[in-house]
N, C-alpha and C. Protein backbone atom coordinates (compact mmCIF):
# COMPACT_ATOMS: atom_id res chain seq x y z
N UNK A 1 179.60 -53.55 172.06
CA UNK A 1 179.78 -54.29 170.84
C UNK A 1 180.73 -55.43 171.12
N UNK A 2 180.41 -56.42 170.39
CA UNK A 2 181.18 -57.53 170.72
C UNK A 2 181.76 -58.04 168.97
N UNK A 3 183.23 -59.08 169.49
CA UNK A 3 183.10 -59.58 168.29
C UNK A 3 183.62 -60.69 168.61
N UNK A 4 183.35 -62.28 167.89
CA UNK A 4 183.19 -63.72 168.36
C UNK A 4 183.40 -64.15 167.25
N UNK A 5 184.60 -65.59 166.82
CA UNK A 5 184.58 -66.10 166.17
C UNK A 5 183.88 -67.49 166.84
N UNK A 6 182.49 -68.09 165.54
CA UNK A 6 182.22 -69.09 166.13
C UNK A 6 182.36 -70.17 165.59
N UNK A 7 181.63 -71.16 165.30
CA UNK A 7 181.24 -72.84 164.95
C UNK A 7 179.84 -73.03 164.95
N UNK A 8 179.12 -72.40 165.84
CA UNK A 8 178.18 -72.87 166.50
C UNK A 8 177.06 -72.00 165.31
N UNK A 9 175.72 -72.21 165.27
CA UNK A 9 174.92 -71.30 164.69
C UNK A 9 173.77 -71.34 165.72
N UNK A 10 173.35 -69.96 165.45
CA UNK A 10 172.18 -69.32 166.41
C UNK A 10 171.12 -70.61 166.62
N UNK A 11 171.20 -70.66 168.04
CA UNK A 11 170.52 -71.30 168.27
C UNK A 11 169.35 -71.05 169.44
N UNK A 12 168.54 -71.44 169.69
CA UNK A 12 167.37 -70.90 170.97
C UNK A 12 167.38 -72.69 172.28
N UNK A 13 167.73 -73.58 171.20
CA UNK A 13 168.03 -74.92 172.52
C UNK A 13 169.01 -75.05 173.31
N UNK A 14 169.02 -75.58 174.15
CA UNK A 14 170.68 -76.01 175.43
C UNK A 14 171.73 -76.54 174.60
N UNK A 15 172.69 -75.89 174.67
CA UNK A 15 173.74 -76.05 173.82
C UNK A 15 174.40 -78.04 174.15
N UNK A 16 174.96 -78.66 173.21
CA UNK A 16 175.31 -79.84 173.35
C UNK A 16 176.96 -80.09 174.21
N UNK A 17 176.66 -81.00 175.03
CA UNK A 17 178.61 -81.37 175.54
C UNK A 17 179.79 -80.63 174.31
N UNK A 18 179.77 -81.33 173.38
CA UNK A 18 180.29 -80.94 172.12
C UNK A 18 180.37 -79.44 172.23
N UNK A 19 179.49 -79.06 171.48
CA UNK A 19 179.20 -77.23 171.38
C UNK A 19 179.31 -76.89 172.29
N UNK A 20 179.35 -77.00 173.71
CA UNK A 20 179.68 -75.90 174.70
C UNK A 20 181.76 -76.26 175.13
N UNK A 21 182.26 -77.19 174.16
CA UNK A 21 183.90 -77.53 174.23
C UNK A 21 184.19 -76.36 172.85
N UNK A 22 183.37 -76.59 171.92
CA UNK A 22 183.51 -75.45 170.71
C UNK A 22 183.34 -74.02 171.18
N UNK A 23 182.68 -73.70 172.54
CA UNK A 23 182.50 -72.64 172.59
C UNK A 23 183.61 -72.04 173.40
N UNK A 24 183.83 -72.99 174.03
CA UNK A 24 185.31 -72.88 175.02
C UNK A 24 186.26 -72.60 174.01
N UNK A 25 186.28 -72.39 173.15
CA UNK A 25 187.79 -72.29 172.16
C UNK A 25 187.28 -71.14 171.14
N UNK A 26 186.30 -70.92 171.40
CA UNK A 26 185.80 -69.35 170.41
C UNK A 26 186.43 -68.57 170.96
N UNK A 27 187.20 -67.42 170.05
CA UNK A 27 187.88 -66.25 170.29
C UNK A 27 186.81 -64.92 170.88
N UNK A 28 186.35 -64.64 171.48
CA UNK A 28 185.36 -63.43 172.18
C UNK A 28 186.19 -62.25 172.28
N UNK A 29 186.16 -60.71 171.69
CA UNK A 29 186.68 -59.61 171.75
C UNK A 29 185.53 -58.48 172.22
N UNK A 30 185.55 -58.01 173.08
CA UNK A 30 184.79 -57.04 173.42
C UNK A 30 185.10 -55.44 173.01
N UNK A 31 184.40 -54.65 172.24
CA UNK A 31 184.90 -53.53 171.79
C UNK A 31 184.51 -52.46 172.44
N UNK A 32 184.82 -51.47 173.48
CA UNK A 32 184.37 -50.62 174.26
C UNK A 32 184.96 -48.99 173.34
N UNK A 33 184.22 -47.72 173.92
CA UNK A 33 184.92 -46.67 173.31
C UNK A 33 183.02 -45.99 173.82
N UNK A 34 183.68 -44.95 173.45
CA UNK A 34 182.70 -43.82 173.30
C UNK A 34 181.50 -43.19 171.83
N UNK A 35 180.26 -42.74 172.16
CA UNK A 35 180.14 -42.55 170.24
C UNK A 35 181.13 -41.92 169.72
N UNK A 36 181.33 -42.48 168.28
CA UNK A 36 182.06 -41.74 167.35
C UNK A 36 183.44 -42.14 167.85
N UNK A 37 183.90 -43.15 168.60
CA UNK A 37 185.27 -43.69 168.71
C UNK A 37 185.93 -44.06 167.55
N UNK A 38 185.12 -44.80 166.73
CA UNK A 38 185.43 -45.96 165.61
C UNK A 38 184.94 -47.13 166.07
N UNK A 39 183.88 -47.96 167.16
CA UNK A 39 183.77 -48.98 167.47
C UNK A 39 183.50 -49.51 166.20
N UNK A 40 182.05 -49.29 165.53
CA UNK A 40 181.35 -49.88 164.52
C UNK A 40 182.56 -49.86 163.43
N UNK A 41 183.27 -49.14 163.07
CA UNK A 41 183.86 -49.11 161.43
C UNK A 41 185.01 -50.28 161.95
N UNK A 42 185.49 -50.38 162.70
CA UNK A 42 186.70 -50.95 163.29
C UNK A 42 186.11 -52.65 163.45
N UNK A 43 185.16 -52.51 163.93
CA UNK A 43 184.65 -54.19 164.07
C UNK A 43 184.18 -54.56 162.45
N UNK A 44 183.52 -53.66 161.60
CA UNK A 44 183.36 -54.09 160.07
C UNK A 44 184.80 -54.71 159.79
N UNK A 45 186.09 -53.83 159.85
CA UNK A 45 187.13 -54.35 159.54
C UNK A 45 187.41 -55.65 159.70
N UNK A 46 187.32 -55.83 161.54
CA UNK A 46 188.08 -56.53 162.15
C UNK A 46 187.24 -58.03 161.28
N UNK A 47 185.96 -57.80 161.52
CA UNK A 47 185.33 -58.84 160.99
C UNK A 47 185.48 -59.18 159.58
N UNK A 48 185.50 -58.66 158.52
CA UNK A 48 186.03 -59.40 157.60
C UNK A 48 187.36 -59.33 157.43
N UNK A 49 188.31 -59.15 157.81
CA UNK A 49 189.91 -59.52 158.06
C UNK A 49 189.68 -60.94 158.62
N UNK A 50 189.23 -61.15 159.46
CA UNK A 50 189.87 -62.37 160.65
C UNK A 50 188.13 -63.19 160.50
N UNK A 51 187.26 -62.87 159.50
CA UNK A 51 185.81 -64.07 159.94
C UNK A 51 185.46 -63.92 161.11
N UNK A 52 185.56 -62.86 161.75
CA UNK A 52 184.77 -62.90 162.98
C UNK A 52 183.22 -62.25 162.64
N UNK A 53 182.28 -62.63 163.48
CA UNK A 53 181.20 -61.83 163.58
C UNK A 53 180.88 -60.76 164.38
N UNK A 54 180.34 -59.70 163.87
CA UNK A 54 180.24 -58.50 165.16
C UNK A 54 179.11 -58.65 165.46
N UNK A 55 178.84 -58.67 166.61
CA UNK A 55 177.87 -58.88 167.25
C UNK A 55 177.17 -57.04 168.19
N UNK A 56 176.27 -56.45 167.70
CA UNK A 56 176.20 -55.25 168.43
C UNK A 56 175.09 -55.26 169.64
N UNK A 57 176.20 -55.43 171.46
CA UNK A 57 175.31 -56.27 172.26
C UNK A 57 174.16 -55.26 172.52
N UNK A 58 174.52 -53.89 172.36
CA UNK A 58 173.24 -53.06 172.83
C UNK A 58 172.08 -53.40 172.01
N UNK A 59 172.10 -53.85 170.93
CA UNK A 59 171.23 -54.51 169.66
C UNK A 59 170.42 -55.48 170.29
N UNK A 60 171.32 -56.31 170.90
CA UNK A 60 170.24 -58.10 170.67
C UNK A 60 170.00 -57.29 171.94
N UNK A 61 170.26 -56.80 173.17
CA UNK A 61 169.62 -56.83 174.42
C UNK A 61 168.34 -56.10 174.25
N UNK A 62 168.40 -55.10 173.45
CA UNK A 62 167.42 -54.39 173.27
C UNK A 62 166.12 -54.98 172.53
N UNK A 63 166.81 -56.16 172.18
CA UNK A 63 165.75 -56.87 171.04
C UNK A 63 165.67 -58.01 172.30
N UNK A 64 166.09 -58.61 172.86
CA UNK A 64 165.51 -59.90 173.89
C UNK A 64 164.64 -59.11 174.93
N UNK A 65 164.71 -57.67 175.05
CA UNK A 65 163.97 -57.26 176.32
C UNK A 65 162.42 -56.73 176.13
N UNK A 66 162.42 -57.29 174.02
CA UNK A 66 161.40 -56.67 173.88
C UNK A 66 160.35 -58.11 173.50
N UNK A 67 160.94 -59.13 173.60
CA UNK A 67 160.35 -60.34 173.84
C UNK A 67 159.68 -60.47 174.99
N UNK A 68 158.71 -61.84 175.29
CA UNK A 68 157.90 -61.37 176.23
C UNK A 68 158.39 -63.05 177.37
N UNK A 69 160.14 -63.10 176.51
CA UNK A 69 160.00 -63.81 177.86
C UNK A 69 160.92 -63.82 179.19
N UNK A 70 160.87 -64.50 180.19
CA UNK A 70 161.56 -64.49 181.18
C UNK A 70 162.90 -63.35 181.04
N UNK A 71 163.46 -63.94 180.23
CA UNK A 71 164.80 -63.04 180.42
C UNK A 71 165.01 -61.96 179.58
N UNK A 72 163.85 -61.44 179.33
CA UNK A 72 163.66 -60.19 178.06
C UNK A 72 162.70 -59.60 179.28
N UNK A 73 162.28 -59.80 180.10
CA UNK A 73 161.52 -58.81 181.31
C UNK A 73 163.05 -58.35 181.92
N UNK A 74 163.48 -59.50 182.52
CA UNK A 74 164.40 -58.76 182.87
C UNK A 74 165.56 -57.75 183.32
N UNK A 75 165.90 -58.22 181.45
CA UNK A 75 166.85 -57.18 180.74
C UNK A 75 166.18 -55.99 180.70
N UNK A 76 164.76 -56.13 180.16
CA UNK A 76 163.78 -54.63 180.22
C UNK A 76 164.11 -53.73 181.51
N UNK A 77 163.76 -54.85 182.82
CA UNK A 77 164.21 -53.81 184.14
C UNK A 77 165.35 -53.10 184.35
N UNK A 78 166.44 -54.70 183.92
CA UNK A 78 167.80 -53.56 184.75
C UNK A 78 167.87 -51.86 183.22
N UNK A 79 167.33 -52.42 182.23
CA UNK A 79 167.86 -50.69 181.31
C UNK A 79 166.48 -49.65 182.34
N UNK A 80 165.56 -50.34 182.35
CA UNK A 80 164.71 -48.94 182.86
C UNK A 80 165.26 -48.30 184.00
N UNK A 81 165.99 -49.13 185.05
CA UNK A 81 166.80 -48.87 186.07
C UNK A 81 167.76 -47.94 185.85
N UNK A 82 168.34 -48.19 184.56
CA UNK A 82 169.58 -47.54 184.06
C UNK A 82 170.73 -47.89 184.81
N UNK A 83 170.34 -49.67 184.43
CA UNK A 83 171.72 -50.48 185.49
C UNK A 83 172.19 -51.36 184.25
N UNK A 84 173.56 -51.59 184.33
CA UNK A 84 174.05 -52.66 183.55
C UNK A 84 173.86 -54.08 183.39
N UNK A 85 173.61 -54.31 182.35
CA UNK A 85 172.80 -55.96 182.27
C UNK A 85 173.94 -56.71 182.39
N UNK A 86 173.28 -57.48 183.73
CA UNK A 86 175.08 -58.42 183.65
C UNK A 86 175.51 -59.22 182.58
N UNK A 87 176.61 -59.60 182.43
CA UNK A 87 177.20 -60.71 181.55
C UNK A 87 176.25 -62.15 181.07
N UNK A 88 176.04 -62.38 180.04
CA UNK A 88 175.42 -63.70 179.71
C UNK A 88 176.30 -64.21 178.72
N UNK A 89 176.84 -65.50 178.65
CA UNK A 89 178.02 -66.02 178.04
C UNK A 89 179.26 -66.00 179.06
N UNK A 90 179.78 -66.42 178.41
CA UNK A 90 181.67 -66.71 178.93
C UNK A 90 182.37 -65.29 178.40
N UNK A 91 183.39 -65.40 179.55
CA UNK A 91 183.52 -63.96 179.81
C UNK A 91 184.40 -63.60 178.13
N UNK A 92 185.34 -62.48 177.90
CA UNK A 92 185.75 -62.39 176.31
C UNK A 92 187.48 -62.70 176.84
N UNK A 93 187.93 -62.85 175.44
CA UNK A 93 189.28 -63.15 175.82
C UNK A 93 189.98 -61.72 175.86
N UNK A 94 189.82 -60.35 175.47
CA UNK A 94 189.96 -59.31 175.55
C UNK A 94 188.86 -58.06 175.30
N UNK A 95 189.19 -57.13 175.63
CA UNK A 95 188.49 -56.09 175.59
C UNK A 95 189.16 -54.50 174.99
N UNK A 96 188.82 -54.07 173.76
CA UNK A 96 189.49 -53.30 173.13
C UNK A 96 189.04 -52.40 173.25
N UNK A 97 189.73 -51.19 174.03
CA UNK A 97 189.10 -50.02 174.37
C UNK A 97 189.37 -48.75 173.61
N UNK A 98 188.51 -48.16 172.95
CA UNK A 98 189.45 -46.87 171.74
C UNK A 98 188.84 -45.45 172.57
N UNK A 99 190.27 -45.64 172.87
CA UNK A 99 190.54 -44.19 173.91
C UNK A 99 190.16 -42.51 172.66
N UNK A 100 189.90 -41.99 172.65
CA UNK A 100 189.22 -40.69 172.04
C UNK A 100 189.00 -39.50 172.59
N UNK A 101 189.36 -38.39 172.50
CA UNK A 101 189.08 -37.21 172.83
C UNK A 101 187.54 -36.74 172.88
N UNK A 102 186.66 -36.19 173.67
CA UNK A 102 185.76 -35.63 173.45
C UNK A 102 184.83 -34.72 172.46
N UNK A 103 186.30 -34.04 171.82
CA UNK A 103 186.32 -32.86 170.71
C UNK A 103 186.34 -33.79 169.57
N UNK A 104 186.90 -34.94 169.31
CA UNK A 104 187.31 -35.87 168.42
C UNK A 104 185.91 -36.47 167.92
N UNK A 105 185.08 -37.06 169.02
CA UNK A 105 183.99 -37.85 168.95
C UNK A 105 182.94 -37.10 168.70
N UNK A 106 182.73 -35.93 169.11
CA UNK A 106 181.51 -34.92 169.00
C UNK A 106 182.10 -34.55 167.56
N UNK A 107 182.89 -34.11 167.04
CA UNK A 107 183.32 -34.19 165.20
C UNK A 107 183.06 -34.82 164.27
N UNK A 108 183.15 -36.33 164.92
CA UNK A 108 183.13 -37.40 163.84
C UNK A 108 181.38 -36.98 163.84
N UNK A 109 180.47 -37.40 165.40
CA UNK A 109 179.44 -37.98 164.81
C UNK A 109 178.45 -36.51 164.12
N UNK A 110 178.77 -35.86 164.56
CA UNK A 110 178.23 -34.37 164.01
C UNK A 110 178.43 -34.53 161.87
N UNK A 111 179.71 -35.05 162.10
CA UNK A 111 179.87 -35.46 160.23
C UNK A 111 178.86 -36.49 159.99
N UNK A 112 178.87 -37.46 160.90
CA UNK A 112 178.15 -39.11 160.28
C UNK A 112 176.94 -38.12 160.33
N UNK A 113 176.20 -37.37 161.26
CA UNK A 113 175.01 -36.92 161.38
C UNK A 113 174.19 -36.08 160.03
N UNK A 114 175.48 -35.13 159.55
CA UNK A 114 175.38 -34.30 158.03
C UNK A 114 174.93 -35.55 157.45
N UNK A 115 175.79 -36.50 157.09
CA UNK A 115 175.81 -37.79 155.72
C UNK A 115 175.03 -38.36 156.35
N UNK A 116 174.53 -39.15 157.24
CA UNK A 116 173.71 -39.98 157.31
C UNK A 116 172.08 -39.90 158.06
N UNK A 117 172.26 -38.68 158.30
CA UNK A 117 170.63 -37.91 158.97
C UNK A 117 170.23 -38.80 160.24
N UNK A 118 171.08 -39.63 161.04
CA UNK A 118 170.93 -40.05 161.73
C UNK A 118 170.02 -39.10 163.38
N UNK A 119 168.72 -39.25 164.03
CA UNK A 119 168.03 -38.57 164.86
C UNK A 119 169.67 -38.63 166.30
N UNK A 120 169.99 -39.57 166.29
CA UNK A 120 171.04 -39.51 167.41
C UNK A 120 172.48 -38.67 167.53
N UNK A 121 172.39 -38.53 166.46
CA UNK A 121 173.79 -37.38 165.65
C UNK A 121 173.70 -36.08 166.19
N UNK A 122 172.52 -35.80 167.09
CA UNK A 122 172.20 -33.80 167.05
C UNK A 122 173.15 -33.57 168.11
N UNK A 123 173.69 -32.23 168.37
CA UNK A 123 174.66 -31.73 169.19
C UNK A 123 173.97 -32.22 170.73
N UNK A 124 172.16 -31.92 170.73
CA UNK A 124 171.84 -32.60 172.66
C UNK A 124 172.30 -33.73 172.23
N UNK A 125 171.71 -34.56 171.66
CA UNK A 125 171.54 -36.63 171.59
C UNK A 125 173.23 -36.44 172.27
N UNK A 126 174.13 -35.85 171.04
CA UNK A 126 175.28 -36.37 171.44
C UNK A 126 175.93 -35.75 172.74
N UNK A 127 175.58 -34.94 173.37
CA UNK A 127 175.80 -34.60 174.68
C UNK A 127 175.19 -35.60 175.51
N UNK A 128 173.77 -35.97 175.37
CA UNK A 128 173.40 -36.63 176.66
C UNK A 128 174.33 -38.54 176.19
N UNK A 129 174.62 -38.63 175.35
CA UNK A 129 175.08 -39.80 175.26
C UNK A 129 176.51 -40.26 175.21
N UNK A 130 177.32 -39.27 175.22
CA UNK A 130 178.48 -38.87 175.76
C UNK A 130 178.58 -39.15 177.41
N UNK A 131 177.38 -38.36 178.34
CA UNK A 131 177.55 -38.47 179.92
C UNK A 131 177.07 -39.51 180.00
N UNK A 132 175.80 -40.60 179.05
CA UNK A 132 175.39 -41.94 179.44
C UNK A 132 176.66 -42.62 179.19
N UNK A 133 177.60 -42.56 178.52
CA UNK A 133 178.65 -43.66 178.28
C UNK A 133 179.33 -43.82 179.09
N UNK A 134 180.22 -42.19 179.23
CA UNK A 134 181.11 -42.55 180.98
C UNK A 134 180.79 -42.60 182.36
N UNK A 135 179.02 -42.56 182.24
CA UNK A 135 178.99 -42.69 183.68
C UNK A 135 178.71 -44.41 183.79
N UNK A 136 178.43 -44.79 182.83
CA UNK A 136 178.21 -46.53 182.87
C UNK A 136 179.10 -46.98 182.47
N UNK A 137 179.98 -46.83 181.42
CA UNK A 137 181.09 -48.02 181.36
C UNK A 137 182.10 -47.85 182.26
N UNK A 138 182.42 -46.66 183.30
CA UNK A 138 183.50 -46.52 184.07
C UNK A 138 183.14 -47.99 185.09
N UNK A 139 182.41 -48.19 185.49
CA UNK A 139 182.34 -49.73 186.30
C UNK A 139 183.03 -51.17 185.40
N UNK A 140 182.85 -51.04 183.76
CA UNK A 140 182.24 -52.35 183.31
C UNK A 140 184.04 -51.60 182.77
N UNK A 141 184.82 -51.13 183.11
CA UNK A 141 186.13 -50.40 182.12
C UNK A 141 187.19 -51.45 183.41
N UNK A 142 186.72 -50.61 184.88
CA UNK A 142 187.25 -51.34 186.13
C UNK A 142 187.52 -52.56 186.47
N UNK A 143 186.00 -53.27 185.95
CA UNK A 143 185.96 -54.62 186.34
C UNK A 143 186.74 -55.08 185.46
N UNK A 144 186.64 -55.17 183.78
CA UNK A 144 187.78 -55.93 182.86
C UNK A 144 189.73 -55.53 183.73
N UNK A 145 189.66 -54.39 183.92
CA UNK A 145 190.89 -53.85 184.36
C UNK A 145 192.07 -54.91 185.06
N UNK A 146 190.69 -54.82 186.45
CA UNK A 146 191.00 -55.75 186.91
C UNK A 146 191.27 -57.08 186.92
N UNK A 147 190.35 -57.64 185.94
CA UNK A 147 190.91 -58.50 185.27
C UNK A 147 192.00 -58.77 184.24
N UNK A 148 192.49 -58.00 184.03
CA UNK A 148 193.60 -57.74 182.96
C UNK A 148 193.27 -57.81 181.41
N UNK A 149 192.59 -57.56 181.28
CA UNK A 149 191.37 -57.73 179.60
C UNK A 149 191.70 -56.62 178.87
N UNK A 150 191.77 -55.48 179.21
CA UNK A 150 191.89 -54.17 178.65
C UNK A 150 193.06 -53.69 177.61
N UNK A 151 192.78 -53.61 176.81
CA UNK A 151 193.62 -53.38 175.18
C UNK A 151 193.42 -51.95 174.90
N UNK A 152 193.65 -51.06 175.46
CA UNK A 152 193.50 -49.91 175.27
C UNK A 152 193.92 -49.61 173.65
N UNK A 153 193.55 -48.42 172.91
CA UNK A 153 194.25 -47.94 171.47
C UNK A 153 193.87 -47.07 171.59
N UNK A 154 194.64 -45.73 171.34
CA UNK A 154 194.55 -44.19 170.62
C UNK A 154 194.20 -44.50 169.62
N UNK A 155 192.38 -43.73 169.76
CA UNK A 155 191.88 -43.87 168.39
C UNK A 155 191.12 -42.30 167.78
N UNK A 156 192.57 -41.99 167.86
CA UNK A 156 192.51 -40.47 166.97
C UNK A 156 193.12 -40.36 165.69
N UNK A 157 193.72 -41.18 165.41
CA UNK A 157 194.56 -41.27 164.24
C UNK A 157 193.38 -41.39 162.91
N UNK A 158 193.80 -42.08 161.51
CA UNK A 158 193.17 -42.77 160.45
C UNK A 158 193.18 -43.73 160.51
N UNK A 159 191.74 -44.10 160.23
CA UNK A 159 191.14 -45.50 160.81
C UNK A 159 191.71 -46.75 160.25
N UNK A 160 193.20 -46.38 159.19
CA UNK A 160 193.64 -47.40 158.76
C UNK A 160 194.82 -47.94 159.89
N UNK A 161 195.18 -46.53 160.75
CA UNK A 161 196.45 -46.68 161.84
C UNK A 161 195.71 -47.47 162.98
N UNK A 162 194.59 -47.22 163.21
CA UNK A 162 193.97 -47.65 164.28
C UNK A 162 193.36 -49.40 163.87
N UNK A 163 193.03 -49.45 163.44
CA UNK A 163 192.94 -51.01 162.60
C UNK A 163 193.98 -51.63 162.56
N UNK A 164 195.50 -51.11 162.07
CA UNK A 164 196.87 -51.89 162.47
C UNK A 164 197.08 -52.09 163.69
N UNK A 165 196.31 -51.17 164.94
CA UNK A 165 196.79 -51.98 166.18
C UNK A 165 195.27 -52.76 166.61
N UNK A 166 194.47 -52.80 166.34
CA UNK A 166 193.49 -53.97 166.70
C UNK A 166 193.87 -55.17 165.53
N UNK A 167 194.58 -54.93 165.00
CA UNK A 167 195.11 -56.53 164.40
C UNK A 167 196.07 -56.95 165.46
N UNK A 168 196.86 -55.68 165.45
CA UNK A 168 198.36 -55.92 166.79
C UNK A 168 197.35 -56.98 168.13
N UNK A 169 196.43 -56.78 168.31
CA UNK A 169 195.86 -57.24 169.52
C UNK A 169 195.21 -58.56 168.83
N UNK A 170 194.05 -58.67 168.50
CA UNK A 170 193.96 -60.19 167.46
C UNK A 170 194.74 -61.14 167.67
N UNK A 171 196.15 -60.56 166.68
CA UNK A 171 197.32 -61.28 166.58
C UNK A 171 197.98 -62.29 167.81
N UNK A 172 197.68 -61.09 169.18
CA UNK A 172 198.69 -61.57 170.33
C UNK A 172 197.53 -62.37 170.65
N UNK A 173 196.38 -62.55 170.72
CA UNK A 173 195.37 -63.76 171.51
C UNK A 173 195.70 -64.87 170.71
N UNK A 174 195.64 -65.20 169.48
CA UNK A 174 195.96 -66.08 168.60
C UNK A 174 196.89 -66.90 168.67
């Protein structure tokens, strides 16, 4: 999940001199975590607090790979691979990671699953998608690391405590 304040509106042409100096000055936040972290409720926040847009990247990739062109074959390969689709855009100015207990996340979405009948909510889904998360983002966790991007937050608390420190982070890029 991503979240981007922009200028620019969706566009499918080569971006202009202009708009690619506007894009250079867009705020880019990358939201990492596990299911049932708080990514989604936390970026609703973040986004109407601060006008940002959330952008959910597993969403559009999944939707460009089902297009039939060039770079929607692609993207199709590296997921059938079960490889990470590299970066498209400029890299983010941080990356907010909501650290979570296992017992924590299998709770929440087991509740969202009662209320919202969601097929991905069942005790397998959320087992096998639990081991898909940390065996793929442990690379894409490293690489930001290394770059110094990583905003870690304990996100066990109430999602109002955990929202005061992804403003705390906001705040300091700003």
């Amino acid at each position: 999940m991503g979240l981007c304040k922009s200028k620019l509106a969706q566009t499918s042409r080569p971006l202009r001199p202009r708009e690619k100096d506007i894009l250079k000055s867009v705020l880019i936040i990358f939201v990492m975590g596990g299911p049932g972290s708080g990514k989604g409720t936390q970026c609703k926040y973040m986004a109407t607090k601060y006008g940002l847009y959330h952008v959910g990247l597993g969403q559009l990739l999944r939707q460009e790979a089902q297009r039939g062109t060039q770079r929607g074959r692609q993207i199709h390969d590296f997921m059938l691979q079960g490889l990470l689709v590299p970066t498209v855009g400029r890299a983010p100015n941080a990356v907010i990671v909501f650290d979570c207990s296992m017992e924590t996340m299998v709770r929440r979405l087991l509740g969202r699953g009662k209320v919202e009948h969601r097929a991905d909510d069942s005790e397998s889904a959320i087992q096998r998608r639990l081991e898909t998360h940390y065996t793929l983002c442990e690379p894409v966790l490293t690489f930001y690391q290394q770059k110094n991007l990583l905003r870690n937050i304990l996100a066990e608390a109430a999602p109002e405590n955990i929202f005061a420190k992804c403003c705390s982070v906001i705040e300091s890029l700003q």
